[in-house]
C-alpha atoms as a PDB file:
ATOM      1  CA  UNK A   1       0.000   0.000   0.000  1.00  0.00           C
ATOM      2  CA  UNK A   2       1.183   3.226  -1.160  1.00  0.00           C
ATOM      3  CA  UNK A   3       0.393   6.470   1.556  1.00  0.00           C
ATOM      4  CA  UNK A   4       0.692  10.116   0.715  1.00  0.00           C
ATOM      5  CA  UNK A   5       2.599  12.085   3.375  1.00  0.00           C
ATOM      6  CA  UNK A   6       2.038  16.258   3.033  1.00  0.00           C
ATOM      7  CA  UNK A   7       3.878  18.705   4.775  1.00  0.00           C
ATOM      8  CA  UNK A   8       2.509  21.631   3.209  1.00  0.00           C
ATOM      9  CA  UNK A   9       0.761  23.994   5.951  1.00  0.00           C
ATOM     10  CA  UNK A  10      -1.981  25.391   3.362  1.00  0.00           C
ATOM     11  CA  UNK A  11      -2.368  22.485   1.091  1.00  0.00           C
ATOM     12  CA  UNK A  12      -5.255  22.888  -1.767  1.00  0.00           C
ATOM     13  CA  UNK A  13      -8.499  21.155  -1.275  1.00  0.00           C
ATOM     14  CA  UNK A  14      -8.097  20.125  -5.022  1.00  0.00           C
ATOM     15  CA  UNK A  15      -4.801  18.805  -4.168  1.00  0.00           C
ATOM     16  CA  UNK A  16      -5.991  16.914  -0.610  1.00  0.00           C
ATOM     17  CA  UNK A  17      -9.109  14.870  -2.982  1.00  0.00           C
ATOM     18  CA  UNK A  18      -6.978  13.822  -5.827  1.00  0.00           C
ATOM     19  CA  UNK A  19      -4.639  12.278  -3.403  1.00  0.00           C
ATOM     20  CA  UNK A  20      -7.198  10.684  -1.410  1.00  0.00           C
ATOM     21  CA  UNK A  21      -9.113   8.892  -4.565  1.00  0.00           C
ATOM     22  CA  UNK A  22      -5.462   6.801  -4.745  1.00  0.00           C
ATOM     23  CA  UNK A  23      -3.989   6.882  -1.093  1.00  0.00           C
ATOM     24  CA  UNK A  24      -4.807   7.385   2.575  1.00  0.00           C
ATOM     25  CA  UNK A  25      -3.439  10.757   3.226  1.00  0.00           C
ATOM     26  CA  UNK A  26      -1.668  12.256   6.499  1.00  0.00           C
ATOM     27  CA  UNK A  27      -1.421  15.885   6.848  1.00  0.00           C
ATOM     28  CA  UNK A  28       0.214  18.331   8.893  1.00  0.00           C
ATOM     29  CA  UNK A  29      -2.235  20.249  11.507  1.00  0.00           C
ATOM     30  CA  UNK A  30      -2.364  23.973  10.654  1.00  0.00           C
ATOM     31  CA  UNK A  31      -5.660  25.868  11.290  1.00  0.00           C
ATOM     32  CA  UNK A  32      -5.976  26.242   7.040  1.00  0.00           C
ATOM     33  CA  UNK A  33      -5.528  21.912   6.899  1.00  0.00           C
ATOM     34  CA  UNK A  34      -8.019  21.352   9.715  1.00  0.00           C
ATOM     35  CA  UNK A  35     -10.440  23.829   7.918  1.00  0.00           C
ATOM     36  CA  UNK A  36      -9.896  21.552   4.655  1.00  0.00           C
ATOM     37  CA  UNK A  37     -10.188  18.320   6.295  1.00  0.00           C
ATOM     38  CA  UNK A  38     -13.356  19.160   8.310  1.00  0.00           C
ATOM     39  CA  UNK A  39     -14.896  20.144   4.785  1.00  0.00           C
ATOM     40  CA  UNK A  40     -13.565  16.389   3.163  1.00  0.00           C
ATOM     41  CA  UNK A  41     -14.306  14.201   6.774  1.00  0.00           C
ATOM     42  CA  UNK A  42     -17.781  16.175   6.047  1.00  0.00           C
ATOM     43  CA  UNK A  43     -19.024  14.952   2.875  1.00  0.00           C
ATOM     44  CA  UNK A  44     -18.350  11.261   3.834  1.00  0.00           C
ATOM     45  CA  UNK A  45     -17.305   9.940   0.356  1.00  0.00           C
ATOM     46  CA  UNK A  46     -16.985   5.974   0.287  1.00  0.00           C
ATOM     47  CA  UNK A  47     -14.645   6.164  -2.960  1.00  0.00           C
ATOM     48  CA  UNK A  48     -12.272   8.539  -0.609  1.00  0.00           C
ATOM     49  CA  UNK A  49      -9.247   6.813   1.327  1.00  0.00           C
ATOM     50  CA  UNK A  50      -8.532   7.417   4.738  1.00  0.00           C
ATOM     51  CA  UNK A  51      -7.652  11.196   5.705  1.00  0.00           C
ATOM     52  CA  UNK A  52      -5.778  11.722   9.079  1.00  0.00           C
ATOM     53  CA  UNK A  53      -4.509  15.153  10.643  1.00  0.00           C
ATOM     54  CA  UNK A  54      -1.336  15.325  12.957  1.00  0.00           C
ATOM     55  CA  UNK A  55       0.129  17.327  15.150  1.00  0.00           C
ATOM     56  CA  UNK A  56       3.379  19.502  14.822  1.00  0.00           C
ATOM     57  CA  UNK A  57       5.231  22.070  16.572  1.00  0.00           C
ATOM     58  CA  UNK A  58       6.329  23.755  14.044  1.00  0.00           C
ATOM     59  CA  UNK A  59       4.499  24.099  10.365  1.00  0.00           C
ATOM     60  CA  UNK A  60       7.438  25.587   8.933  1.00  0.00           C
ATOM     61  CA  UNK A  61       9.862  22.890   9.531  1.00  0.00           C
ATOM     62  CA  UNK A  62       8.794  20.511   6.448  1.00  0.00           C
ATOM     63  CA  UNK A  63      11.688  17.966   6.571  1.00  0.00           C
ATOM     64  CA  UNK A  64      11.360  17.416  10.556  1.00  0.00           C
ATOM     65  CA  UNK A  65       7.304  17.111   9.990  1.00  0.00           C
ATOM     66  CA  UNK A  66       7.942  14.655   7.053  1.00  0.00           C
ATOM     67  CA  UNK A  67      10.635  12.534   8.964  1.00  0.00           C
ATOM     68  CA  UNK A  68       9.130  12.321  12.236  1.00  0.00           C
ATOM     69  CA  UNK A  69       6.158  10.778  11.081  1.00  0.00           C
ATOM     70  CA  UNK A  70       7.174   7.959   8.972  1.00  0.00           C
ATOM     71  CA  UNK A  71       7.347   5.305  11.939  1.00  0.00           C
ATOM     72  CA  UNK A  72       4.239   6.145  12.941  1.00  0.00           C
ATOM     73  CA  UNK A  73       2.206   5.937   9.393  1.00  0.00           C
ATOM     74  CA  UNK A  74       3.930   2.383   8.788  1.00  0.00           C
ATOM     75  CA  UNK A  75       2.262   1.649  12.118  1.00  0.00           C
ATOM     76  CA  UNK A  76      -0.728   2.378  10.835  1.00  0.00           C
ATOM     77  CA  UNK A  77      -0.412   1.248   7.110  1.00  0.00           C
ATOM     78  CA  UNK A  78       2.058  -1.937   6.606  1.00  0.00           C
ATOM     79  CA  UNK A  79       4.033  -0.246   3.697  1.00  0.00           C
ATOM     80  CA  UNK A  80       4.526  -2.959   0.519  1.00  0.00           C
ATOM     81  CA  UNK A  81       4.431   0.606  -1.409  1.00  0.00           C
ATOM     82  CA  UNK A  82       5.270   3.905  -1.584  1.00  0.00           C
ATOM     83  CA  UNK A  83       5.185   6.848   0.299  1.00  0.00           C
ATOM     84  CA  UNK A  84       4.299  10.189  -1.951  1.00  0.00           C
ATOM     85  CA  UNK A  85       6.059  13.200  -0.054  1.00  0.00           C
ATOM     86  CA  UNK A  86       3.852  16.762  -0.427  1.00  0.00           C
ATOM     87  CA  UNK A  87       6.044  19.790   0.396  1.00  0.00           C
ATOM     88  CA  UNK A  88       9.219  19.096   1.364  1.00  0.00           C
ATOM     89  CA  UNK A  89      12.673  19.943  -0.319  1.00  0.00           C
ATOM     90  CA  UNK A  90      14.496  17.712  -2.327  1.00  0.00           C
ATOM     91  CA  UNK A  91      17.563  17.555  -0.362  1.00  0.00           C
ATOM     92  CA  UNK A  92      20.254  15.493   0.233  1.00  0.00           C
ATOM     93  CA  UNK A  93      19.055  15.905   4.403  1.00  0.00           C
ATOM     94  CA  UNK A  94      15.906  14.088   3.119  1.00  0.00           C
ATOM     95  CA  UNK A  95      17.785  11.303   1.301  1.00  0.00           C
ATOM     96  CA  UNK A  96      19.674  10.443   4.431  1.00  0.00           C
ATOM     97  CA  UNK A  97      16.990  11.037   6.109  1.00  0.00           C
ATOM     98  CA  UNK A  98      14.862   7.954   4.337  1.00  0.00           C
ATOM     99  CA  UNK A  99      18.064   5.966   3.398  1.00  0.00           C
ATOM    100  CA  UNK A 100      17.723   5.839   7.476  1.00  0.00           C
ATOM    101  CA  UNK A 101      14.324   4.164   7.026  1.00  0.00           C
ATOM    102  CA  UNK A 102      15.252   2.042   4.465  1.00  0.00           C
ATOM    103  CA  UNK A 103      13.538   4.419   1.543  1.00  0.00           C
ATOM    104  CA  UNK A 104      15.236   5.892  -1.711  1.00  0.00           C
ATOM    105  CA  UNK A 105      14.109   9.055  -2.725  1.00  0.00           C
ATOM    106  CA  UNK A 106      12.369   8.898  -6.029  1.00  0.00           C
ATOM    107  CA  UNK A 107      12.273  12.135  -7.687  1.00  0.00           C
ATOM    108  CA  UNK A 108       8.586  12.598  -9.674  1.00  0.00           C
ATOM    109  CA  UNK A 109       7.776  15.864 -11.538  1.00  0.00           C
ATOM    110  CA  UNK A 110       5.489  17.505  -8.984  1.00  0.00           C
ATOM    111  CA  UNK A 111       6.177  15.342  -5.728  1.00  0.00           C
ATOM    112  CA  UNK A 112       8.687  12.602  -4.226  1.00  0.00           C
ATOM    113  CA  UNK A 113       8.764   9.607  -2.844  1.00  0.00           C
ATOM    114  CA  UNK A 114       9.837   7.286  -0.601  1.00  0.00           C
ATOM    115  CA  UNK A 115      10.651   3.903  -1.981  1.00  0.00           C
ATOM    116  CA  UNK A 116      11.247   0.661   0.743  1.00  0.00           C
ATOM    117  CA  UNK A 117      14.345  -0.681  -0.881  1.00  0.00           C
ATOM    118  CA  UNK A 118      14.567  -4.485  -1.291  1.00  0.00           C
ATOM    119  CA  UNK A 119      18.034  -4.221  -0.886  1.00  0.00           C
ATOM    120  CA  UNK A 120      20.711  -1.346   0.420  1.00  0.00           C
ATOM    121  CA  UNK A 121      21.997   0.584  -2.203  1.00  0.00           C
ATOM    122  CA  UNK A 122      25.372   2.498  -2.130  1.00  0.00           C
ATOM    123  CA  UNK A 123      26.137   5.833  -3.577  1.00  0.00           C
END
């Protein structure tokens, strides 16, 4: 199972329901998020994946959000998949970052990802 990860602290509706018709999406707590979650969780779609809100202490810091957060969504979803990062950097701070988890950084023309690698790679 792929899950989408997003860091962004004023992410699009748009953007939120196109993820969710593919992936169940976690998202950063700001008060503009919670404002589009409550409108999503509020509709009740059945074709929608699962949509969960968590807590930060700081918005801003995108690569700490997206980091800190990874144990707990394979917790939650068993990753066979992929995990499609939503506003953070591409940076070689995130690569290590993963490579820690056991991902590879996947570079996609408007998002990354977060690949489980079979085996270790070396650079």
């Amino acid at each position: 199972m792929s899950v989408a990860v997003v860091v962004e602290p004023e992410v699009e509706e748009g953007v939120l329901l196109r993820l969710l018709a593919q992936y169940p999406v976690w998202v950063i707590e700001t008060p503009a998020n919670r404002a589009v979650c409550r409108r999503i969780w509020a509709v009740k779609d059945p074709g929608l994946a699962e949509l969960t809100i968590y807590d930060v202490n700081n918005p801003a810091d995108r690569l700490k959000n997206c980091l800190n957060v990874v144990g707990t969504v394979e917790l939650h979803h068993p990753l066979d998949g992929v995990l499609i990062l939503i506003g953070v950097a591409d940076t070689e701070e995130l690569i290590t970052g993963f490579e820690g988890f056991g991902y590879a950084i996947e570079r996609g023309l408007r998002y990354l990802s977060a690949k489980r690698e079979v085996t270790r790679q070396t650079r």
